[in-house]
C-alpha atoms as a PDB file:
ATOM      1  CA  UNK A   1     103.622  70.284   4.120  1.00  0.00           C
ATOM      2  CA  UNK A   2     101.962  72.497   6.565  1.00  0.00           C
ATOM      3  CA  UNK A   3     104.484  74.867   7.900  1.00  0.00           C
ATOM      4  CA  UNK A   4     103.636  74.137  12.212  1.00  0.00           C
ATOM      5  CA  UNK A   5     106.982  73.613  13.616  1.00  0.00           C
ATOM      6  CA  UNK A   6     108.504  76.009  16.214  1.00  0.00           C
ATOM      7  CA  UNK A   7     111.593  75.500  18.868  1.00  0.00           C
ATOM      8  CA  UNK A   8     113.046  77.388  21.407  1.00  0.00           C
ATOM      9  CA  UNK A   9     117.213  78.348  21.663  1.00  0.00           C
ATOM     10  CA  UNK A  10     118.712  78.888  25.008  1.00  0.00           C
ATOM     11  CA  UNK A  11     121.805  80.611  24.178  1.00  0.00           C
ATOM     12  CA  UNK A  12     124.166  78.997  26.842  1.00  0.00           C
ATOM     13  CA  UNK A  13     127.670  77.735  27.376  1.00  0.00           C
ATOM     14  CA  UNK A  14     126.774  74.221  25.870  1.00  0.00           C
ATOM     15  CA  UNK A  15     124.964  75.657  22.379  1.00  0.00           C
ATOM     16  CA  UNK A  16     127.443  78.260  22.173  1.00  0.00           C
ATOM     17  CA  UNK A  17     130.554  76.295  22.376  1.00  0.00           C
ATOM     18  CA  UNK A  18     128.493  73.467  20.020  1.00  0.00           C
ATOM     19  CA  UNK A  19     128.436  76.710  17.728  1.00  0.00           C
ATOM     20  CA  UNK A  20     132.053  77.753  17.925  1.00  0.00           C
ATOM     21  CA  UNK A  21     132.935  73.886  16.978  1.00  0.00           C
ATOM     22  CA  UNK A  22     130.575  73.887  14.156  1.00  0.00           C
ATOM     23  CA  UNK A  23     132.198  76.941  12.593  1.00  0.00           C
ATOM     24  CA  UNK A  24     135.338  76.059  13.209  1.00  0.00           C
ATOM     25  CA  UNK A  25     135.463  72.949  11.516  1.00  0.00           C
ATOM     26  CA  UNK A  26     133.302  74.222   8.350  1.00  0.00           C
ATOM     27  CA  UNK A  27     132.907  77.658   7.076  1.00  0.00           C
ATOM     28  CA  UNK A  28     136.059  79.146   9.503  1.00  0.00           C
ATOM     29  CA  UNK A  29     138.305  76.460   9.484  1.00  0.00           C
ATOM     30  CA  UNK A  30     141.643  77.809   8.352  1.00  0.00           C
ATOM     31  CA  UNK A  31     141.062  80.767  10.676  1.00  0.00           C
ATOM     32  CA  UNK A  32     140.597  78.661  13.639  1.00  0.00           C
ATOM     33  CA  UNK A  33     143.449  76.088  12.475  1.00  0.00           C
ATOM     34  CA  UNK A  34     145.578  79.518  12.454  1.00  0.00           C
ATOM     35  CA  UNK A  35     144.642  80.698  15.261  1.00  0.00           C
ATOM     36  CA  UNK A  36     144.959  77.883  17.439  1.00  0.00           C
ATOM     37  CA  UNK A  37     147.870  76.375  16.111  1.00  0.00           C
ATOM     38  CA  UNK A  38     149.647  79.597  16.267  1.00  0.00           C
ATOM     39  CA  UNK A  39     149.033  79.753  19.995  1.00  0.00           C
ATOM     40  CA  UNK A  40     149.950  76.371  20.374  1.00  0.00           C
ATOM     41  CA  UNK A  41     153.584  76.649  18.991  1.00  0.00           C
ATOM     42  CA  UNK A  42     154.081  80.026  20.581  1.00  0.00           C
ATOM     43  CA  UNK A  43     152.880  78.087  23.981  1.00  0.00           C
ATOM     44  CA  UNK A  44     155.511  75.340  23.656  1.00  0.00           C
ATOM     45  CA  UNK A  45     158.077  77.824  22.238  1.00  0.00           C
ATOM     46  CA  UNK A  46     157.487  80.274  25.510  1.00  0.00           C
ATOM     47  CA  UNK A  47     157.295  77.196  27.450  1.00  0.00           C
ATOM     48  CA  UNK A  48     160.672  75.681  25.914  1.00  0.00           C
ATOM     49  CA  UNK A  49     162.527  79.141  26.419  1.00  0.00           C
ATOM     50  CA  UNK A  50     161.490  79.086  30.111  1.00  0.00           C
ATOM     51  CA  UNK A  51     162.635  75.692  30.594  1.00  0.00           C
ATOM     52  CA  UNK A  52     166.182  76.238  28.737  1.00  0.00           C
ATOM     53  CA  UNK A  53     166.646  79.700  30.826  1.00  0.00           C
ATOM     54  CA  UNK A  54     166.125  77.558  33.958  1.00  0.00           C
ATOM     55  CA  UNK A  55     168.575  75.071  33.021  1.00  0.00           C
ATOM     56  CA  UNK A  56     171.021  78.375  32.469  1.00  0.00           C
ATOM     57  CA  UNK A  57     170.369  79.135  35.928  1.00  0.00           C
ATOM     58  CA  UNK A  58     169.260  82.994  34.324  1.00  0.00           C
ATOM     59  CA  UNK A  59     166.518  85.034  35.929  1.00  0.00           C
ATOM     60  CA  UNK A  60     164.030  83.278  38.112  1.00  0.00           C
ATOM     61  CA  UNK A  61     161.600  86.091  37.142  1.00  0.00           C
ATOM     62  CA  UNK A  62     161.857  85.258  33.122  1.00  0.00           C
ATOM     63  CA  UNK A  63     161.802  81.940  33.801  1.00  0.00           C
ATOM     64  CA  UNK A  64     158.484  81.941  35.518  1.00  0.00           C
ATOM     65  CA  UNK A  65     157.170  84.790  33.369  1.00  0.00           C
ATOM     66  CA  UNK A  66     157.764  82.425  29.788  1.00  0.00           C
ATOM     67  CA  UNK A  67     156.677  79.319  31.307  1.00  0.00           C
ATOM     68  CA  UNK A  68     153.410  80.977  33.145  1.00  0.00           C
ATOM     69  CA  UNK A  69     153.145  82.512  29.174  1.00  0.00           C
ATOM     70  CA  UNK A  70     153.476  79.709  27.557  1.00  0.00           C
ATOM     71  CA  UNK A  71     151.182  77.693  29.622  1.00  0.00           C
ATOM     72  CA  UNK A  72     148.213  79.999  29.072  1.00  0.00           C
ATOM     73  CA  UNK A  73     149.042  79.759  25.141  1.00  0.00           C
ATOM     74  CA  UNK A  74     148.463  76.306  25.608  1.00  0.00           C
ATOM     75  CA  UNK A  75     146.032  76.176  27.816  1.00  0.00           C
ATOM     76  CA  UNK A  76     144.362  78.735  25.388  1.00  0.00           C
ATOM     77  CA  UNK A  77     144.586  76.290  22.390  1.00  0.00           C
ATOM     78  CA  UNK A  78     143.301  73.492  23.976  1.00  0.00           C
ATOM     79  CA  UNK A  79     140.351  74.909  25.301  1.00  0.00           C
ATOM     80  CA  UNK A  80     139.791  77.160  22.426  1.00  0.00           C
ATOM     81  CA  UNK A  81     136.175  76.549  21.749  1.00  0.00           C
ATOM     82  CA  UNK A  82     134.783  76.677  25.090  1.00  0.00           C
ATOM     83  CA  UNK A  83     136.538  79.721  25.602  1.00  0.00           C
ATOM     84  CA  UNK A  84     135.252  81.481  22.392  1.00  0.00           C
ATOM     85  CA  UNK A  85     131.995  80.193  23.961  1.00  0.00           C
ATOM     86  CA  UNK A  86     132.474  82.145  27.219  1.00  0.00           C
ATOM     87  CA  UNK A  87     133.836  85.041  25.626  1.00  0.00           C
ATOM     88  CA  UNK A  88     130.418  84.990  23.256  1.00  0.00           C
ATOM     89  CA  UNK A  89     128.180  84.500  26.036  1.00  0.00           C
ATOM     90  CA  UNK A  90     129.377  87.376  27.882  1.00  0.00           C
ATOM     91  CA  UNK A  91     129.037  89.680  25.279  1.00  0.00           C
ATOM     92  CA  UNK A  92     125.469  88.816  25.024  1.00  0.00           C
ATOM     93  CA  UNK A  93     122.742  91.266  26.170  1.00  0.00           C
ATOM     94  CA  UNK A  94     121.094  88.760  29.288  1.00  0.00           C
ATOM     95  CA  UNK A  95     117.784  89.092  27.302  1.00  0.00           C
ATOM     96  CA  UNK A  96     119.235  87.925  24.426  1.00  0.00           C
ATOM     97  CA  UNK A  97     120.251  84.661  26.131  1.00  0.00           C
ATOM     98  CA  UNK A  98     116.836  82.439  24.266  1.00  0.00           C
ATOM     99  CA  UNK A  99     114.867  82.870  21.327  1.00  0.00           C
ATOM    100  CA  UNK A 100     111.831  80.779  20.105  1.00  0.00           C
ATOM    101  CA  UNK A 101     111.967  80.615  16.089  1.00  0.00           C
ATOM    102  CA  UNK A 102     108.664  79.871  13.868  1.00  0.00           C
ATOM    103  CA  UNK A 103     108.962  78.309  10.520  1.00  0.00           C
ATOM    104  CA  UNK A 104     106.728  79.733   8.388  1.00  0.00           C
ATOM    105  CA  UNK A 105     106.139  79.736   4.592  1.00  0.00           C
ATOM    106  CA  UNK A 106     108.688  82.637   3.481  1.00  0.00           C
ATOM    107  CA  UNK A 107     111.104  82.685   6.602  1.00  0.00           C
ATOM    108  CA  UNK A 108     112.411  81.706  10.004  1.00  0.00           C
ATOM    109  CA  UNK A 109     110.647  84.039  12.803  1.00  0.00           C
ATOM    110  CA  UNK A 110     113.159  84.710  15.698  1.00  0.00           C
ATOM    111  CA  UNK A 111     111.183  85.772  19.041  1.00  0.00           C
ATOM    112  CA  UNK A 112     113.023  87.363  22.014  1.00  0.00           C
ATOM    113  CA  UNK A 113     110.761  89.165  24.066  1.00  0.00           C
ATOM    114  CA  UNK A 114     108.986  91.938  22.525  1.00  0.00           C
ATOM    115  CA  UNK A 115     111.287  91.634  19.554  1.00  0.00           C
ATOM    116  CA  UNK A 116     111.399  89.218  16.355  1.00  0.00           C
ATOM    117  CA  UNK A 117     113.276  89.133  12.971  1.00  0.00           C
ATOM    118  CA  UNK A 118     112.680  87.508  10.080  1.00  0.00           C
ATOM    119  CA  UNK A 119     114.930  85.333   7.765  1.00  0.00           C
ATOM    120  CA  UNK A 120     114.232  84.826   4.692  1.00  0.00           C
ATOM    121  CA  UNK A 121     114.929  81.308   3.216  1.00  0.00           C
ATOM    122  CA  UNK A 122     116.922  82.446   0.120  1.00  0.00           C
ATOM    123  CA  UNK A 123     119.625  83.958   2.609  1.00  0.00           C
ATOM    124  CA  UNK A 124     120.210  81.136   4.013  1.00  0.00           C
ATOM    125  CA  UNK A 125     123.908  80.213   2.663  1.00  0.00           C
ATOM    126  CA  UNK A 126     124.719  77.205   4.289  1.00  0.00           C
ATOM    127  CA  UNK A 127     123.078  74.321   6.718  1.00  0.00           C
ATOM    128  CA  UNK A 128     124.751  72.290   9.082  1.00  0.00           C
ATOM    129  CA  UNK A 129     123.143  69.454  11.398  1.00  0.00           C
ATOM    130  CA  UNK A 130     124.970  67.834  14.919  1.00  0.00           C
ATOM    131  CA  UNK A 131     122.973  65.404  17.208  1.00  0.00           C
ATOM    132  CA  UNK A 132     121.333  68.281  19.183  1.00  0.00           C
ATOM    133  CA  UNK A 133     121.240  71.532  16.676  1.00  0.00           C
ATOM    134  CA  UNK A 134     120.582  72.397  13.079  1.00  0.00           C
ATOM    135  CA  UNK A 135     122.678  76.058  12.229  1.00  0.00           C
ATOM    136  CA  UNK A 136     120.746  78.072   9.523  1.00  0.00           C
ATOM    137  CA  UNK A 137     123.776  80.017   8.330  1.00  0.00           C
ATOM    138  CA  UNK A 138     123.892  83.175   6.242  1.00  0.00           C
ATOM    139  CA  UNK A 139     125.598  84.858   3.267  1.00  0.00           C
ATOM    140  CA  UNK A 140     126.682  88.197   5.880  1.00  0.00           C
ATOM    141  CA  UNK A 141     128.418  85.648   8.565  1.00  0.00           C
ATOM    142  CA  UNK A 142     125.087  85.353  11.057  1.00  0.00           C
ATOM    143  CA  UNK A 143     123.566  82.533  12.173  1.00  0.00           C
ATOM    144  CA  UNK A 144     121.024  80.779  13.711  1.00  0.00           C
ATOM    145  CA  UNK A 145     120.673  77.655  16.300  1.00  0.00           C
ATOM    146  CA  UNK A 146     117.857  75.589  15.714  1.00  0.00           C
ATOM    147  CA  UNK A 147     117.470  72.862  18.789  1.00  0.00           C
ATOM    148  CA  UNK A 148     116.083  69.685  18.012  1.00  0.00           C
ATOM    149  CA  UNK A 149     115.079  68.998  21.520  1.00  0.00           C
ATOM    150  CA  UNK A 150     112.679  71.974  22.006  1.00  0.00           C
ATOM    151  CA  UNK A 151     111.337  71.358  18.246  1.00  0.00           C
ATOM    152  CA  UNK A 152     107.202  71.459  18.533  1.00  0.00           C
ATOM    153  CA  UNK A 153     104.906  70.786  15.622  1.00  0.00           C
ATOM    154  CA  UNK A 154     107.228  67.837  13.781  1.00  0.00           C
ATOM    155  CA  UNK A 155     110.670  65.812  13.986  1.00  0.00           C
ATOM    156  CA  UNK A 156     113.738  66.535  13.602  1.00  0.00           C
ATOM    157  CA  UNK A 157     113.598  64.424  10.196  1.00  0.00           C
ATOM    158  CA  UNK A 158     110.656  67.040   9.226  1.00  0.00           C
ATOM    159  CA  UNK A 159     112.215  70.154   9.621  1.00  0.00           C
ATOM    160  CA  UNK A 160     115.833  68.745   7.698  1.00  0.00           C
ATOM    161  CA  UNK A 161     113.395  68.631   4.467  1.00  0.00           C
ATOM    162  CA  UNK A 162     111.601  72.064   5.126  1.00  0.00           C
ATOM    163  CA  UNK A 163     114.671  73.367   5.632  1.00  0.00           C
ATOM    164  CA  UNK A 164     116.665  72.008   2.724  1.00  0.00           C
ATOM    165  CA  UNK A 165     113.548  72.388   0.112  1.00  0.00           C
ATOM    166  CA  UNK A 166     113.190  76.227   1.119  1.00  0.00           C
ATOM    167  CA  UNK A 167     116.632  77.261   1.330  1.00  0.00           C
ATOM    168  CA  UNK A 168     117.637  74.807  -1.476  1.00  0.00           C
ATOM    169  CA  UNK A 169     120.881  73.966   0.398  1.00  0.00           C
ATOM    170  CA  UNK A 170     121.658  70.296   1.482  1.00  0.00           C
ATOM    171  CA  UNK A 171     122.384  70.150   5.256  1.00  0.00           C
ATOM    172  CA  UNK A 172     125.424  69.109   5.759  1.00  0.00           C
ATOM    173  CA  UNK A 173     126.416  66.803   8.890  1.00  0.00           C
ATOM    174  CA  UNK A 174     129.234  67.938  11.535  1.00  0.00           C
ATOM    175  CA  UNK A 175     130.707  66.580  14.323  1.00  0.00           C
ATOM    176  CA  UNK A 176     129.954  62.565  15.935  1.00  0.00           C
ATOM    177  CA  UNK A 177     127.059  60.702  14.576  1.00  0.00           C
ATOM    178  CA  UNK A 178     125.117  59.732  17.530  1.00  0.00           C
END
C-alpha cells in the first residue's frame, strides 16, 4: 500500500472535548469515574447541608455559601468533559491550535508551522476510532487526533489498516456507532 494519506487537526472545543471523552472512558477511566463522582457526592452533600441549615433557619450566609458550593460541584460533574476541554484549549499555545499529520512508511509526521515531529509506529500503545477521529495513543500518555473528515490520499477504511498493520494494535471503537 502506498503510504499517500495526510489530514489536518484543528485543535478546538469539539475535538478536544471528543478527546477528553475518549480517554475517559478507556485508558483513564477510574480516574475520571473518581474524579467526577467524587464531585458529584460532595455537590449533593454541600447542596443537602445548605438545604437542612435553611430549614434550621441558621445563617443565611452558610446557607447560600453550601448550596452556591454544591451547585458548582455538580455543575462541575456534569459538564466534566467539556470543561477539561476548555481548560485544555486554553492552555494551548494559539499556534498550536492545528496540525496536518503525514503517514509515511516509519511514522506519523505532525506539521505546525515551521515545526514537525515524528512518531514512530512501534510507540504507538493504543488506537481508538469514534465517527469523526482516530486517537494514535502512546506508551508516555501523549496522543494524537487523526480527523477523518480532513483525511486526503485514502478513506477512512484505508488508514484503520495502515494504522493497525504498522503499529500492530487493533483499533478499538469508542463512543456511538454512527
Amino acid at each position: 500500500m502506498s503510504v499517500t494519506m495526510k489530514t489536518h487537526t484543528d485543535y478546538d472545543q469539539p475535538h478536544l472535548e471528543e478527546l477528553q471523552r475518549v480517554a475517559g472512558h478507556t485508558f483513564a477511566k477510574k480516574q475520571t469515574m473518581f474524579k467526577r463522582g467524587f464531585a458529584l457526592v460532595s455537590g449533593l452533600f454541600c447542596l443537602g447541608s445548605g438545604l437542612g441549615m435553611a430549614l434550621q433557619k441558621n445563617s443565611v450566609f452558610l446557607c447560600l455559601l453550601c448550596c452556591a458550593m454544591g451547585l458548582l460541584l455538580v455543575i462541575w460533574s456534569v459538564f466534566f468533559y467539556a470543561l477539561a476541554a476548555w481548560g485544555s484549549g486554553r492552555a494551548m499555545v494559539k499556534s498550536q491550535s492545528g496540525t496536518d499529520f503525514h503517514f509515511e512508511r516509519d511514522a506519523v509526521v505532525g506539521t505546525q508551522d515551521k515545526d514537525s515531529a515524528r512518531y514512530p509506529y512501534d510507540v504507538c500503545a493504543a488506537l481508538y476510532e469514534t465517527a469523526g477521529n482516530f486517537y494514535f495513543l502512546m506508551h508516555n500518555g501523549q496522543g494524537l487526533i487523526l480527523d477523518k473528515a480532513n483525511l486526503r490520499g485514502g478513506s477512512a477504511d484505508q488508514l484503520r489498516v495502515l494504522l493497525e498493520e504498522k503499529t500492530g494494535q487493533t483499533c478499538q471503537w469508542v463512543g456511538k456507532r454512527p
